[in-house]
Protein backbone atom coordinates (compact mmCIF):
# COMPACT_ATOMS: atom_id res chain seq x y z
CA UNK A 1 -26.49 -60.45 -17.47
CA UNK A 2 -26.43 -58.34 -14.18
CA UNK A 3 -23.30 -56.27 -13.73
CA UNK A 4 -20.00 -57.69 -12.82
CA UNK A 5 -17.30 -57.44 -10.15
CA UNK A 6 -13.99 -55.94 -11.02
CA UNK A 7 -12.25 -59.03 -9.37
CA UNK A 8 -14.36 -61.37 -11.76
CA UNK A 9 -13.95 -59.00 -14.54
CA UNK A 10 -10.42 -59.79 -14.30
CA UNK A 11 -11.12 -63.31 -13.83
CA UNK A 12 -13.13 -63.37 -17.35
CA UNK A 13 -10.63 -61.38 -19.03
CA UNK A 14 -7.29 -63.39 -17.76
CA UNK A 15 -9.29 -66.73 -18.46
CA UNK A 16 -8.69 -65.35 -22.20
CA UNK A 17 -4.70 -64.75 -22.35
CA UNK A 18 -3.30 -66.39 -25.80
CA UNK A 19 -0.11 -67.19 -26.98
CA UNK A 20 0.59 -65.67 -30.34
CA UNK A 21 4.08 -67.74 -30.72
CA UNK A 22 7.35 -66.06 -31.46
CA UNK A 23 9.30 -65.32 -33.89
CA UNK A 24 13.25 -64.44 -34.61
CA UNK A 25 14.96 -60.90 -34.94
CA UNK A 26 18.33 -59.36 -35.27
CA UNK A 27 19.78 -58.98 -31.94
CA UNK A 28 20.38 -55.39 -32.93
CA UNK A 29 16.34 -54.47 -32.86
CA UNK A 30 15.71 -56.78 -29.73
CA UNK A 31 15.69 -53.79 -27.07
CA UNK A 32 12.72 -53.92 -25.07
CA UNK A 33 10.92 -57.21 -26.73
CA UNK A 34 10.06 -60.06 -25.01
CA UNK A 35 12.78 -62.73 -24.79
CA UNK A 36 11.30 -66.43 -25.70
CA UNK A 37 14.35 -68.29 -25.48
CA UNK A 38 17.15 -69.13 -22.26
CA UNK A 39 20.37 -67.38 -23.59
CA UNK A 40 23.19 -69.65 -22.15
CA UNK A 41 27.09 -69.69 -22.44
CA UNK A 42 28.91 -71.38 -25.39
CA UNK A 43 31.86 -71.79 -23.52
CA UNK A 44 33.23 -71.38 -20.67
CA UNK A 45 33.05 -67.80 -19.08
CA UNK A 46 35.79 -66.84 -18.77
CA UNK A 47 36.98 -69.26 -21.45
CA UNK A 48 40.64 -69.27 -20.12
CA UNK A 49 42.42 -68.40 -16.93
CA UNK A 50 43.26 -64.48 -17.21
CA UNK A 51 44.86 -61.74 -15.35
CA UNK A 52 42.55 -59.31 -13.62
CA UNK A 53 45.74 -56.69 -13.38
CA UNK A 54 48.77 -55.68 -15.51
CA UNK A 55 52.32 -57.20 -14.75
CA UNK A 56 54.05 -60.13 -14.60
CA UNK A 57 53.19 -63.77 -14.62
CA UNK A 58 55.26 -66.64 -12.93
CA UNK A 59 55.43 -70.46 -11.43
CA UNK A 60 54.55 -69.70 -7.46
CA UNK A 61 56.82 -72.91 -6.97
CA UNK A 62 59.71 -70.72 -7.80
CA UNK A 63 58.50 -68.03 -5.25
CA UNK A 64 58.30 -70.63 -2.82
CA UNK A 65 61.90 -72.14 -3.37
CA UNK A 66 62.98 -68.15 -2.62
CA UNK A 67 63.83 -66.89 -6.04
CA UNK A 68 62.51 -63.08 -6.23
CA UNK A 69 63.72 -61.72 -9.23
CA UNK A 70 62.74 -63.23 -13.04
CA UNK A 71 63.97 -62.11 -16.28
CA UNK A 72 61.13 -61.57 -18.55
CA UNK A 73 61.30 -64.03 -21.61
CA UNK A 74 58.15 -62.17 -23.28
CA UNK A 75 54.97 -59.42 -23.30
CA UNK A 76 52.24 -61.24 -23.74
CA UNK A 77 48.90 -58.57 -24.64
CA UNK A 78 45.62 -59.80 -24.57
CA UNK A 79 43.80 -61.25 -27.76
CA UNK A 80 47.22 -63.15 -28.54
CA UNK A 81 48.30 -66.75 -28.02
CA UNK A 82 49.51 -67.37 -24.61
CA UNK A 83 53.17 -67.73 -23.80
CA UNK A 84 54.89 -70.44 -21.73
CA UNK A 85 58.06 -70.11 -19.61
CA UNK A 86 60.85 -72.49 -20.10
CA UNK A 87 62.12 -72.85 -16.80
CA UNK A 88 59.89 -71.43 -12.88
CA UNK A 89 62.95 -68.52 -12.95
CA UNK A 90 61.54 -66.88 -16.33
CA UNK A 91 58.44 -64.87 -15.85
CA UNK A 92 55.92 -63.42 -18.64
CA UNK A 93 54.88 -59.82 -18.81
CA UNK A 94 51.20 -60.29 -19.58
CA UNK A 95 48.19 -57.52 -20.01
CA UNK A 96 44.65 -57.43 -17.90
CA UNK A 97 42.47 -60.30 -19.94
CA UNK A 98 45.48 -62.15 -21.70
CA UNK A 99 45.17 -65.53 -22.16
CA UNK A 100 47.26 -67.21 -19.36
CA UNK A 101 49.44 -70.16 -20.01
CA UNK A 102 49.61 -73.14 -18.06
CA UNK A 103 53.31 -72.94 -17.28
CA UNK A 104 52.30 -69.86 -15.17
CA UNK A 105 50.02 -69.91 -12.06
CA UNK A 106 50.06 -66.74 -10.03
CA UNK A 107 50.24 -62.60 -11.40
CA UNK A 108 52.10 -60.07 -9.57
CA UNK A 109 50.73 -56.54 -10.50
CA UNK A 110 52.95 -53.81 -11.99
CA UNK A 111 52.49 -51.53 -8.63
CA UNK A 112 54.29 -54.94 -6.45
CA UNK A 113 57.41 -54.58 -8.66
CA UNK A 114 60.44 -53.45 -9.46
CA UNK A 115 61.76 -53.95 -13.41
CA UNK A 116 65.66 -53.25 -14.88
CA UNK A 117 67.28 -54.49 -17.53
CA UNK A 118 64.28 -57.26 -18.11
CA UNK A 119 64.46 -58.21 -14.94
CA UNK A 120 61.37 -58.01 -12.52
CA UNK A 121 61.78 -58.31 -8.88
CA UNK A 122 58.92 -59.11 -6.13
CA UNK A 123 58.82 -56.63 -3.36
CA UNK A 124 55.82 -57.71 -1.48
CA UNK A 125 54.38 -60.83 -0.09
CA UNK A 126 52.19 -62.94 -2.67
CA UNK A 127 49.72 -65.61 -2.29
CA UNK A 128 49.49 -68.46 -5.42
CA UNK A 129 47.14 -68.10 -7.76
CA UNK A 130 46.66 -64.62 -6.96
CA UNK A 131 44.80 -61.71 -9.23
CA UNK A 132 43.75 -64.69 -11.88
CA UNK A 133 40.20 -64.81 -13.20
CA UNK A 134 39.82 -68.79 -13.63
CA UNK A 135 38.31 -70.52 -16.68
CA UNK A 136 34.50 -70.92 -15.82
CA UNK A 137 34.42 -69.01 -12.78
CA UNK A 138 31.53 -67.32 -13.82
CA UNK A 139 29.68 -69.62 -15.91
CA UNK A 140 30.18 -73.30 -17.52
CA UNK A 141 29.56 -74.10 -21.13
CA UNK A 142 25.91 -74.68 -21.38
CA UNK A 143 24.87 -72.80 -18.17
CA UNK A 144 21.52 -70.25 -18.28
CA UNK A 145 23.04 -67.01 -18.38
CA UNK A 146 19.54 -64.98 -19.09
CA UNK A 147 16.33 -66.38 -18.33
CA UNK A 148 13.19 -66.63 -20.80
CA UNK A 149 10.10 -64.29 -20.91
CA UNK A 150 11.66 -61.07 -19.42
CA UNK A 151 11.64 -57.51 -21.53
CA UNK A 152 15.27 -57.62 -23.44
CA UNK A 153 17.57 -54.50 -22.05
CA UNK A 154 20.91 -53.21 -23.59
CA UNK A 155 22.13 -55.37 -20.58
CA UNK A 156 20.94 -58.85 -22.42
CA UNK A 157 21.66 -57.51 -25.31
CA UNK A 158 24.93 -57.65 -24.38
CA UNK A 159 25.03 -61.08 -23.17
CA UNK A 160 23.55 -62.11 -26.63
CA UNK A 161 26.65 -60.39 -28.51
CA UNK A 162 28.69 -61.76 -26.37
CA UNK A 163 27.65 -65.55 -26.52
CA UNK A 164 27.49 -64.78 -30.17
CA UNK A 165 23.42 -65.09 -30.16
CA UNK A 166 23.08 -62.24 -33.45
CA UNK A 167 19.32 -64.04 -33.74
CA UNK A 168 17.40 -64.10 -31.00
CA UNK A 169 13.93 -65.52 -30.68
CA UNK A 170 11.30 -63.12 -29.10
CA UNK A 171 7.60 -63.59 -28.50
CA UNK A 172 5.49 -62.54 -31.54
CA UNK A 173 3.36 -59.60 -30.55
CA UNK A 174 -0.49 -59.72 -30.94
CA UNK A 175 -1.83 -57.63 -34.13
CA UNK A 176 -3.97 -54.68 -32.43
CA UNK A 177 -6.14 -51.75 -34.23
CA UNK A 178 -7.90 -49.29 -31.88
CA UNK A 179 -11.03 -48.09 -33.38
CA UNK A 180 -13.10 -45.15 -32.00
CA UNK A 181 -16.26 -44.34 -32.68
CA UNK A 182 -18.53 -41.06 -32.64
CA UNK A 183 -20.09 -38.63 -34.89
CA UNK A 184 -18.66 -35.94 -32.38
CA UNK A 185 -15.00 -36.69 -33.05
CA UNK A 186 -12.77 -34.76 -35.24
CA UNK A 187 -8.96 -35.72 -36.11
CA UNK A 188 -6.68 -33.87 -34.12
CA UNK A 189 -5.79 -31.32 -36.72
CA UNK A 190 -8.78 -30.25 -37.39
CA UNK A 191 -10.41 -27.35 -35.29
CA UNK A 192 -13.65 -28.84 -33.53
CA UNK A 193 -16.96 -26.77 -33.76
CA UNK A 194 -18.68 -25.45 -30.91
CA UNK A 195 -20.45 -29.33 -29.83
CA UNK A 196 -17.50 -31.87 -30.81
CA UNK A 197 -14.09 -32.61 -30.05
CA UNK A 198 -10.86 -33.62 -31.00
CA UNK A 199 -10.34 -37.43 -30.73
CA UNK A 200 -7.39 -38.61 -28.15
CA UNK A 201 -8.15 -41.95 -26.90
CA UNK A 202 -6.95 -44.15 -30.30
CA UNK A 203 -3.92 -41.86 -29.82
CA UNK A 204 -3.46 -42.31 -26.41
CA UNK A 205 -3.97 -45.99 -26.62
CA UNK A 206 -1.26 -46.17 -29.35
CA UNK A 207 1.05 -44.40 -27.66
CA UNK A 208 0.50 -46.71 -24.54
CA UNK A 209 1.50 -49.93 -26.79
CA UNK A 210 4.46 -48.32 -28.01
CA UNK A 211 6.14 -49.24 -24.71
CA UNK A 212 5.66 -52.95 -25.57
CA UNK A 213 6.90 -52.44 -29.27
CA UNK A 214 3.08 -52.81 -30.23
CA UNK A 215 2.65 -50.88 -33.37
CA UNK A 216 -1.26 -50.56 -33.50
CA UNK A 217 -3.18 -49.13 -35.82
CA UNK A 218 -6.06 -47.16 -35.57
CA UNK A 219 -9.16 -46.66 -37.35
CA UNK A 220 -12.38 -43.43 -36.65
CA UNK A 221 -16.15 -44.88 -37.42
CA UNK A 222 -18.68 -42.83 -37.40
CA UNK A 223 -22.18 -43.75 -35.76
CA UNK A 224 -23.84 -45.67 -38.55
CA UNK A 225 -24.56 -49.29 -37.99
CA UNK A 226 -23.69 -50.49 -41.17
CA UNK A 227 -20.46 -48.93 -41.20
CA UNK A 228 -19.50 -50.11 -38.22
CA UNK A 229 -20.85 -53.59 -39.06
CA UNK A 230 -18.74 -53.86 -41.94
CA UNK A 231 -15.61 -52.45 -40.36
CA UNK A 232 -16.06 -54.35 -37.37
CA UNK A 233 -16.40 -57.89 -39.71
CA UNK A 234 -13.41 -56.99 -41.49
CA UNK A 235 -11.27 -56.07 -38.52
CA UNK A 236 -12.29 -59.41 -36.17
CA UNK A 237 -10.68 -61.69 -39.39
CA UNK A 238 -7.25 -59.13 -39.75
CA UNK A 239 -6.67 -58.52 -36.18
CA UNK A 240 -6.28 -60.57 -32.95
CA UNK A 241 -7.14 -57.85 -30.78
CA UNK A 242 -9.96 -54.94 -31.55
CA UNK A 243 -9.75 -51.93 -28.73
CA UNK A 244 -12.67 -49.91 -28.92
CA UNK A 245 -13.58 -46.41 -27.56
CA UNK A 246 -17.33 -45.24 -27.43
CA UNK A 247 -20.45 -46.89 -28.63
CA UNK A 248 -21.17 -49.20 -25.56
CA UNK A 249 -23.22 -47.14 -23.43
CA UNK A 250 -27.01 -47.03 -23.24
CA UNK A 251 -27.36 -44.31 -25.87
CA UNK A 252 -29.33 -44.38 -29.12
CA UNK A 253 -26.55 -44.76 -31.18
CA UNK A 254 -24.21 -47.04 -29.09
CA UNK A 255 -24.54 -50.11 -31.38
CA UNK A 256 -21.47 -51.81 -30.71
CA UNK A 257 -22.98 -54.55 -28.12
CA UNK A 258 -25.91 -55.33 -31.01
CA UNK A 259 -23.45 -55.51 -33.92
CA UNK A 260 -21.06 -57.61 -31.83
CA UNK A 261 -23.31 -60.34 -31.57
CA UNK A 262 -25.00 -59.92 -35.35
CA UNK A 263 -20.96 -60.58 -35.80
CA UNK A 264 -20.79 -64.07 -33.89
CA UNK A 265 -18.60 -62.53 -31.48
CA UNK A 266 -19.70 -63.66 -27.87
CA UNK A 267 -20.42 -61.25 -24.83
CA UNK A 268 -18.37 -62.49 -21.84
CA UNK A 269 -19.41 -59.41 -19.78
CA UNK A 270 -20.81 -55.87 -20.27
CA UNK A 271 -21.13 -53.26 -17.30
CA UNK A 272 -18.54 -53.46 -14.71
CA UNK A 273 -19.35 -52.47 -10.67
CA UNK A 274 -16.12 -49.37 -10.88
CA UNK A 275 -16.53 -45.97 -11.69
CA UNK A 276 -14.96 -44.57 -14.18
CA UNK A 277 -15.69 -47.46 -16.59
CA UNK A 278 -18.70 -48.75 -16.09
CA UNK A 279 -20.02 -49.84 -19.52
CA UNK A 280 -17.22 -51.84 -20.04
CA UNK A 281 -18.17 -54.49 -23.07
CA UNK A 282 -15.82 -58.00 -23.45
CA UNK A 283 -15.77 -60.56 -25.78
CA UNK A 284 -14.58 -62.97 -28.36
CA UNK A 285 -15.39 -65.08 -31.26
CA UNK A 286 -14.43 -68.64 -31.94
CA UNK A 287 -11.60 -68.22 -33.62
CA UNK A 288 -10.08 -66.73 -29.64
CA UNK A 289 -10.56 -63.12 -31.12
CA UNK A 290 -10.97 -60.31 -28.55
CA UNK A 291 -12.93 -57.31 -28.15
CA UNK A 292 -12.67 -54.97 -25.42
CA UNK A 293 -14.67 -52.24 -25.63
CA UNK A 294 -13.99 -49.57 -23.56
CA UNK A 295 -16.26 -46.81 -22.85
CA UNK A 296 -15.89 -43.54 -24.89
CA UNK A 297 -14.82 -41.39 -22.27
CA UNK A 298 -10.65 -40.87 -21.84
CA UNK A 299 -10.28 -40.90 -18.24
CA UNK A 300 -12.54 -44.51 -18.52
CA UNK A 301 -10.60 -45.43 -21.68
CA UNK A 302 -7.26 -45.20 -19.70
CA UNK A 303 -8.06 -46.85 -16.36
CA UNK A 304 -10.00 -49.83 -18.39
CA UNK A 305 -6.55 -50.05 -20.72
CA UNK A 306 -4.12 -49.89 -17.80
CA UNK A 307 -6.64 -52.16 -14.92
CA UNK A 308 -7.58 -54.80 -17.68
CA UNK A 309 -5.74 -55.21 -21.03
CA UNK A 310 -2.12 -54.57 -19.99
CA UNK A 311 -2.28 -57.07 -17.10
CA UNK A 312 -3.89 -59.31 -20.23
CA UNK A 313 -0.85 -58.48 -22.50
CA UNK A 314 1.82 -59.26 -20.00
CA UNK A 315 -0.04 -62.57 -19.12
CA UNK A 316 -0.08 -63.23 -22.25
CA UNK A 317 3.42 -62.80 -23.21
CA UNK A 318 4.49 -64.48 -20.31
CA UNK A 319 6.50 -60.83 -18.69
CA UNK A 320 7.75 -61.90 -15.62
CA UNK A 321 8.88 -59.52 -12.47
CA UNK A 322 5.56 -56.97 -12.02
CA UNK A 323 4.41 -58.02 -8.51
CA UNK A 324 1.12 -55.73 -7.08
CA UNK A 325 1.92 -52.22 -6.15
CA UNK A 326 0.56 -50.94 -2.90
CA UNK A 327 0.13 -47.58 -1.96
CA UNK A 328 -0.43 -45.24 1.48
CA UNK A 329 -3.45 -42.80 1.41
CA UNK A 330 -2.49 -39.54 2.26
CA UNK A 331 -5.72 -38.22 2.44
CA UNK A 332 -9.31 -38.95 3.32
CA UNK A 333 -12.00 -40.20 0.33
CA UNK A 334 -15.53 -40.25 0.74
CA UNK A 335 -17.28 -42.30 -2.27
CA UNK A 336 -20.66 -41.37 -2.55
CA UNK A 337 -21.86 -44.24 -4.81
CA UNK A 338 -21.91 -48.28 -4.76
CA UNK A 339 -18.96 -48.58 -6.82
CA UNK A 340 -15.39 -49.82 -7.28
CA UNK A 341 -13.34 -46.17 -7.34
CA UNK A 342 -10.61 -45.73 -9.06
CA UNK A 343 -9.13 -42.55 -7.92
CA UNK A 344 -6.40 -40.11 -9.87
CA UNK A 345 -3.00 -40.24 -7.68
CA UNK A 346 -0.10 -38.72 -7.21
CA UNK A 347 2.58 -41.32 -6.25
CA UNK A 348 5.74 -40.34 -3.77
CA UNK A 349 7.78 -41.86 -1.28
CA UNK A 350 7.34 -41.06 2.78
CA UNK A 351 10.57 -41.29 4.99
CA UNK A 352 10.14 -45.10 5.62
CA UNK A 353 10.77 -45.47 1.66
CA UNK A 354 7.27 -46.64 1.00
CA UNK A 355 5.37 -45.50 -2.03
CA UNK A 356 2.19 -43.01 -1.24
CA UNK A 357 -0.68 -41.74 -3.08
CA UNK A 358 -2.11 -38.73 -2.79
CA UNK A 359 -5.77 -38.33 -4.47
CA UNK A 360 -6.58 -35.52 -7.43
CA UNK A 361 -9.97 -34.20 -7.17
CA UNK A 362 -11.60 -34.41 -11.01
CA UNK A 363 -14.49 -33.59 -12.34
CA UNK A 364 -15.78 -36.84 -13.19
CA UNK A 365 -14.89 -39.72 -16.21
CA UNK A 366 -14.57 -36.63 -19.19
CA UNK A 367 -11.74 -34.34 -17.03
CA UNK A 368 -8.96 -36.13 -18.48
CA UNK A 369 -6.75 -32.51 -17.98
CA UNK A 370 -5.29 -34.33 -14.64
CA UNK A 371 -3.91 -37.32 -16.24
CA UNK A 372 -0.79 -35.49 -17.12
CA UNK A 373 0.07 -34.64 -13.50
CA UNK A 374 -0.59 -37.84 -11.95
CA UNK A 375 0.73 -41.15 -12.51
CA UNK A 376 -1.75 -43.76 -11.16
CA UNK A 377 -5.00 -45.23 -10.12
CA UNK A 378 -5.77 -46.18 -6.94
CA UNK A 379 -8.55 -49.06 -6.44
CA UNK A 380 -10.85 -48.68 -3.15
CA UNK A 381 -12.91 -51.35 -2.98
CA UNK A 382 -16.20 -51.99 -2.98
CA UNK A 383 -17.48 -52.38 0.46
CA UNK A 384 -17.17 -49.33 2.02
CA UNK A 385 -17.24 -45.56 1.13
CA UNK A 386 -15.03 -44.40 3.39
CA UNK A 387 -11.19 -44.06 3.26
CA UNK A 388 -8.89 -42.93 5.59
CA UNK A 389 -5.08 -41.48 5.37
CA UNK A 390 -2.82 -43.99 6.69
CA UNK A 391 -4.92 -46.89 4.95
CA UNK A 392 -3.39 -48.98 2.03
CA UNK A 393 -4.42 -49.90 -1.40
CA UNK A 394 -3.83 -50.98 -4.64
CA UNK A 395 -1.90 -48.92 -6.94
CA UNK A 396 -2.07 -48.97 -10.85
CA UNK A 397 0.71 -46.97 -12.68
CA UNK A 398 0.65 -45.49 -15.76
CA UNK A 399 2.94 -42.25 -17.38
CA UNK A 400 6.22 -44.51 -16.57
C-alpha cells in the first residue's frame, strides 16, 4: 500500500468512530464528562409567580379605583406558603422569590414607598403586574433545558441540582493504554546514559486524556518481538483503544506492523504524506479494536495525537461545538520537501480580532523543547511549498 493523504487518513480513521455506550454517575463527579441525556424542567420554571424586588404586594384593581395607601395584613418571606388578602385595600409585605398568591397581582418595591404604623403608601406611578417573575416564564414542565452530547460545566451542573437530576447519564469513555516501545527508553526517574533517554510520550499522551476524564494507562516494551507479541495480544482483548509510540518505522527492530498482523489486527494504512509523522501505522481487529501507532518521535507523537485521535474521540463521543480553527500567517514558509507540514505556532490575535500564527523554527520531528512555548499546529498543504504572510490555514490547538 503506497502512502496516504492526510485528508484520506482522516477519512480511514473517522470511518472507525465507535460508540462505547454510557453509563450513570453522581451529579457531583459529572464536571467535564460528556452529557448523554437532554436535562429538561420538572416543573415549571419559575414554578410560581414571584417577586423580582422586596416590598409590598397588592390587587392593581384597587390602585385603579384610587386607593394609595394599604395596611399590611402580613410578611410573607420566601420558602413559605403564600398569603392571600381579604379584601383589594390590604396589601402583603412579601420578600424577592416568595411565592405570590393569587389574590395579589402587581409588587411595588420598598424604594416606591412610604410605611407607618402598618400602613404602606404608593408614591409613584405603577403599571399591573409589575416586578413579577411569572410561573413558566422561563421554561414549561417538560421543556429541554440542556442539550445532549456537550462537555458537562459547573453551569449544567447546576441545572441538574436544580431540576433535581442527582444521577446523570454520561457517555462511557473508551478503555485506553499507551504503550511505548524502545530499548533506548528509561523511566523518567532514572538518569539516562550517554545514548538513551528518558521516555515522555506515554506521559504526555496521558496527560493529554486527562482533559477528557480518560484515565489511561500506560505500559514500556522493550524491542523484543515476543514480548511485544504477547503484550500486544493481551492488550487488543483488555482495551478498546492501544496508542503506540515507536516501533513503526523502517528500522531493524520496528516490529510492530509484522506483529500486528501475526495478531489478526488489520492494516487500514501505514505511512502518511505529512511531515512530522510520517510512519504513521492504523488499524483494527474484528472485534472494532484500534491501533494507532504513532511514530516514536514526541514532536510526531503529539501532532499525530492532536490531528488524528482527538478529532476520533470527540466523534466518537458525539462532543458537539468545535468548528475548524483558521489561522493568519505572519510569516513566510518555504517547505523544502513533498509533504503535508505541520508547522509549530504561536497563536495571537491581530487588531481585527482574528486569531494568527506565527511559525517556530525547530530542528526537525525529535526538538520537542518548543512545544512548551507554542500552542498549535498549523497544516500547509500539500501542493505547494511556498507560504506567504497574510495567507490562511488550518490551525490545530493543543496546551489549552
Amino acid at each position: 500500500m503506497e502512502m496516504i493523504t492526510v485528508q484520506q487518513a482522516e477519512e480511514i480513521i473517522l470511518s472507525q468512530t465507535n460508540n462505547f455506550g454510557r453509563e450513570y454517575i453522581s451529579y457531583d463527579h459529572a464536571l467535564g464528562r460528556i452529557l448523554d441525556e437532554d436535562l429538561k424542567a420538572d416543573r415549571d420554571l419559575p414554578p410560581f409567580d414571584r417577586p423580582t424586588v422586596d416590598g409590598i404586594a397588592i390587587q392593581y384593581s384597587a390602585y385603579e379605583k384610587g386607593i394609595r395607601s394599604f395596611p399590611i395584613k402580613a410578611i410573607q418571606p420566601a420558602g413559605e406558603p403564600s398569603v392571600a388578602i381579604d379584601s383589594e385595600t390590604e396589601c402583603i409585605e412579601i420578600m424577592t422569590g416568595a411565592a405570590l398568591d393569587r389574590s395579589v397581582d402587581t409588587v411595588i418595591r420598598y424604594e416606591d414607598l412610604s410605611i407607618n404604623n402598618g400602613v404602606a403608601s404608593i408614591i409613584i406611578d405603577i403599571k399591573k403586574g409589575q416586578n413579577i417573575h411569572l410561573r413558566g416564564r422561563d421554561k414549561k414542565e417538560g421543556e429541554v433545558l440542556v442539550k445532549a452530547n456537550q462537555t458537562i460545566t459547573p453551569a449544567i451542573i447546576g441545572i441538574a441540582s436544580s431540576i433535581g437530576k442527582i444521577t446523570i447519564a454520561v457517555k462511557k469513555l473508551p478503555k485506553i493504554i499507551i504503550i511505548s516501545t524502545g530499548d533506548e527508553m528509561v523511566n523518567p526517574e532514572l538518569t539516562p546514559s550517554p545514548y538513551q533517554l528518558r521516555r515522555s510520550n506515554g506521559i504526555t499522551v496521558q496527560s493529554v486524556l486527562k482533559k477528557y476524564h480518560i484515565e489511561a494507562d500506560t505500559l514500556h516494551l522493550n524491542d523484543d518481538y515476543e514480548e511485544i507479541k504477547k503484550e500486544i495480544s493481551r492488550c487488543i482483548q483488555e482495551y478498546d483503544v492501544l496508542l503506540m509510540s515507536g516501533g513503526v518505522s523502517m528500522g531493524k527492530f520496528d516490529y510492530l506492523p509484522q506483529v500486528c498482523e501475526e495478531l489478526g489486527i488489520e492494516k487500514l494504512f501505514h505511512k502518511i504524506k505529512q511531515r512530522p509523522g510520517k510512519p504513521f501505522w492504523f488499524g483494527k481487529n474484528n472485534a472494532q479494536k484500534l491501533v494507532f501507532a504513532f511514530p516514536g518521535n514526541p514532536v510526531s507523537v503529539f501532532m499525530c495525537l492532536h490531528r488524528y485521535f482527538i478529532p476520533w474521540l470527540e466523534k466518537s463521543l458525539e462532543i458537539t461545538g468545535n468548528s475548524p480553527q483558521f489561522a493568519v500567517l505572519q510569516n513566510d514558509i518555504e517547505v523544502p520537501f513533498s509533504l503535508q507540514y505541520f508547522v509549530q505556532v504561536e497563536l495571537g490575535t491581530n487588531q481585527l480580532g482574528q486569531l494568527t500564527a506565527e511559525s517556530v523554527n525547530t530542528n526537525g520531528s525529535g526538538d520537542f523543547s518548543h512545544l512548551a512555548d507554542t500552542n498549535a499546529f498549523m497544516e500547509l498543504p500539500l501542493e505547494q511549498n511556498s507560504f506567504k504572510k497574510g495567507e490562511v490555514y488550518r490551525v490545530w490547538k493543543y496546551n489549552n
